[in-house]
Protein backbone atom coordinates (compact mmCIF):
# COMPACT_ATOMS: atom_id res chain seq x y z
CA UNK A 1 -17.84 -3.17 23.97
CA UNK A 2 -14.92 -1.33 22.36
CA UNK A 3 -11.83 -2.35 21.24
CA UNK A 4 -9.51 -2.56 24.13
CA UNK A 5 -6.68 -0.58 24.21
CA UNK A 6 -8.26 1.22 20.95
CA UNK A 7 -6.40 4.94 21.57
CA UNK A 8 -2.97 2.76 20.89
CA UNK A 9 -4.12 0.68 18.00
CA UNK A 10 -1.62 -0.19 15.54
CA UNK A 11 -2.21 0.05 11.87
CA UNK A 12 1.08 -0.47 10.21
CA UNK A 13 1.49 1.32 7.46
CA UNK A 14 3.35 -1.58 5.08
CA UNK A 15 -0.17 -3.92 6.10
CA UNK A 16 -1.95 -1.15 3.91
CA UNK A 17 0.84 -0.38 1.48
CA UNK A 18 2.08 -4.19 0.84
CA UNK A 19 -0.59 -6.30 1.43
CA UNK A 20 -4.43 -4.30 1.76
CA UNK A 21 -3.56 -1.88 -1.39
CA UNK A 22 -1.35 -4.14 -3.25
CA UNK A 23 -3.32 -5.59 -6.73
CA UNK A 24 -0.44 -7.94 -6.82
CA UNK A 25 -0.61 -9.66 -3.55
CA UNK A 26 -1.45 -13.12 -3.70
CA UNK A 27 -3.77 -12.88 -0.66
CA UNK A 28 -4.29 -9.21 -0.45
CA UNK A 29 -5.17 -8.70 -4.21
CA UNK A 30 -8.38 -8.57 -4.70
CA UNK A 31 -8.99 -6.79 -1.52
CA UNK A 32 -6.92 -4.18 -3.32
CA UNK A 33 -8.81 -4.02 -6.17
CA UNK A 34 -11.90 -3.13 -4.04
CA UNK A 35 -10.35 -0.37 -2.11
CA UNK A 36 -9.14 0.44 -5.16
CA UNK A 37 -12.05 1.16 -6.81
CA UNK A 38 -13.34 2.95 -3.39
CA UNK A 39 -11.12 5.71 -4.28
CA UNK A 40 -7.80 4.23 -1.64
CA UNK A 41 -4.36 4.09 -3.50
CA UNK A 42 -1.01 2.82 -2.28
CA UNK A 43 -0.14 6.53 -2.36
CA UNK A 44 -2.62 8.00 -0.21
CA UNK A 45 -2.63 5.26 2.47
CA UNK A 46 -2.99 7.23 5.32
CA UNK A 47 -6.43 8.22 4.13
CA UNK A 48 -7.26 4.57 4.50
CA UNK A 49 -5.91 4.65 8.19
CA UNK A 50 -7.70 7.49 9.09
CA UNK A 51 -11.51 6.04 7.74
CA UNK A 52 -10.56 3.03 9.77
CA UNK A 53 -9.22 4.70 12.68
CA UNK A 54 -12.54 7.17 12.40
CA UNK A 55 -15.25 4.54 11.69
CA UNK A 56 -13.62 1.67 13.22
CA UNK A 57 -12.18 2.01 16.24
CA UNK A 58 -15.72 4.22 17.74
CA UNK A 59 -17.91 1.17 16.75
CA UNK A 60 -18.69 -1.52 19.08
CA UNK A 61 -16.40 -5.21 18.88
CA UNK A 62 -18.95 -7.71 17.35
CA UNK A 63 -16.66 -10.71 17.58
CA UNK A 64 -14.57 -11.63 19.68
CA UNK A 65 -12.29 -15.45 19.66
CA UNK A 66 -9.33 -16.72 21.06
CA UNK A 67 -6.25 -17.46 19.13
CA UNK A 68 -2.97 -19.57 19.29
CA UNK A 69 -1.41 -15.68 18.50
CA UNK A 70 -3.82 -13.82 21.36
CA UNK A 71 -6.98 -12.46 21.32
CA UNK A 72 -8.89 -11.50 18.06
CA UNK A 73 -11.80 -8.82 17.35
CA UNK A 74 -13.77 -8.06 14.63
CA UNK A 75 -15.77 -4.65 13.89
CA UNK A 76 -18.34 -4.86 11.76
CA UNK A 77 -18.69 -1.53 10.35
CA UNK A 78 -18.50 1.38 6.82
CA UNK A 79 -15.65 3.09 6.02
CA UNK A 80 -16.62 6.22 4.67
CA UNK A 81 -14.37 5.91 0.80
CA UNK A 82 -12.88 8.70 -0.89
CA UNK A 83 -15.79 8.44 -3.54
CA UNK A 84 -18.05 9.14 -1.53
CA UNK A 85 -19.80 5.76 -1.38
CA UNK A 86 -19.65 4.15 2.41
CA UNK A 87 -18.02 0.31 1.99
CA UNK A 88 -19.46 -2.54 4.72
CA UNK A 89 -16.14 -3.77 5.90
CA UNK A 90 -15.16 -6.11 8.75
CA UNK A 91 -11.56 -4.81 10.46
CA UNK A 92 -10.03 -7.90 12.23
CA UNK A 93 -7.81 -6.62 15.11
CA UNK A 94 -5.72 -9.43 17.28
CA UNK A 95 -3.96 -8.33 20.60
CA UNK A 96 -1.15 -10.34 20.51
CA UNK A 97 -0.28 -12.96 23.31
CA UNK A 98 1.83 -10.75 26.22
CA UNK A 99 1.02 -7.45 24.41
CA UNK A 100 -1.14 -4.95 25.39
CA UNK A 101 -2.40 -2.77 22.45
CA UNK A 102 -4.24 -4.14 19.45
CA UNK A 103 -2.98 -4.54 15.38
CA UNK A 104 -4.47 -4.75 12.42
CA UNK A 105 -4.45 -7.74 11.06
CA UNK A 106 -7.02 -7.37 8.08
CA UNK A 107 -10.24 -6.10 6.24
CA UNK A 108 -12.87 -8.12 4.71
CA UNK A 109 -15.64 -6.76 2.85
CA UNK A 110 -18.93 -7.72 4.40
């Protein structure tokens, strides 16, 4: 099963910029230093978007639970990297109670 809604997924740019690619963040950080040394910088964040968008949101949902906040899926799949290297990633997606299209709301390396 795909992600529902998956055409009109929403990856907001500041979730990549402030929290996924952000060494600093006190929950995001060491995600950041990961995707960091995948070859993804703050400053070229839509490449990041695009490698999820591409890998992501054409592979199958392999989770799928029920939240106080909505709906939440995960896809297990790689993200290609800008070194070259592909990076197992899970991409947690949550449609939000009385909303229709489908957020980011994470990556975890897997």
């Amino acid at each position: 099963m795909k992600l529902p809604n998956w055409e009109y997924a929403i990856i907001e740019s500041g979730k990549l910029t402030d929290y996924l690619l952000n060494i600093n963040h006190h929950r995001g950080g060491a995600k950041a230093h990961l995707l960091i040394r995948c070859g993804y910088t703050p400053e070229n964040w839509q490449q990041l978007e695009s490698d999820i968008r591409q890998s992501h949101l054409s592979a199958d949902v392999d989770r799928v639970r029920e939240t106080p906040y909505g709906r939440r899926y995960e896809i297990r799949a790689a993200l290609p990297t800008p070194i070259g290297e592909p990076l197992m990633v899970r991409t947690v997606w949550q449609i939000d109670i009385g909303q229709e299209y489908p957020r980011l709301i994470t990556i975890v390396p897997d």
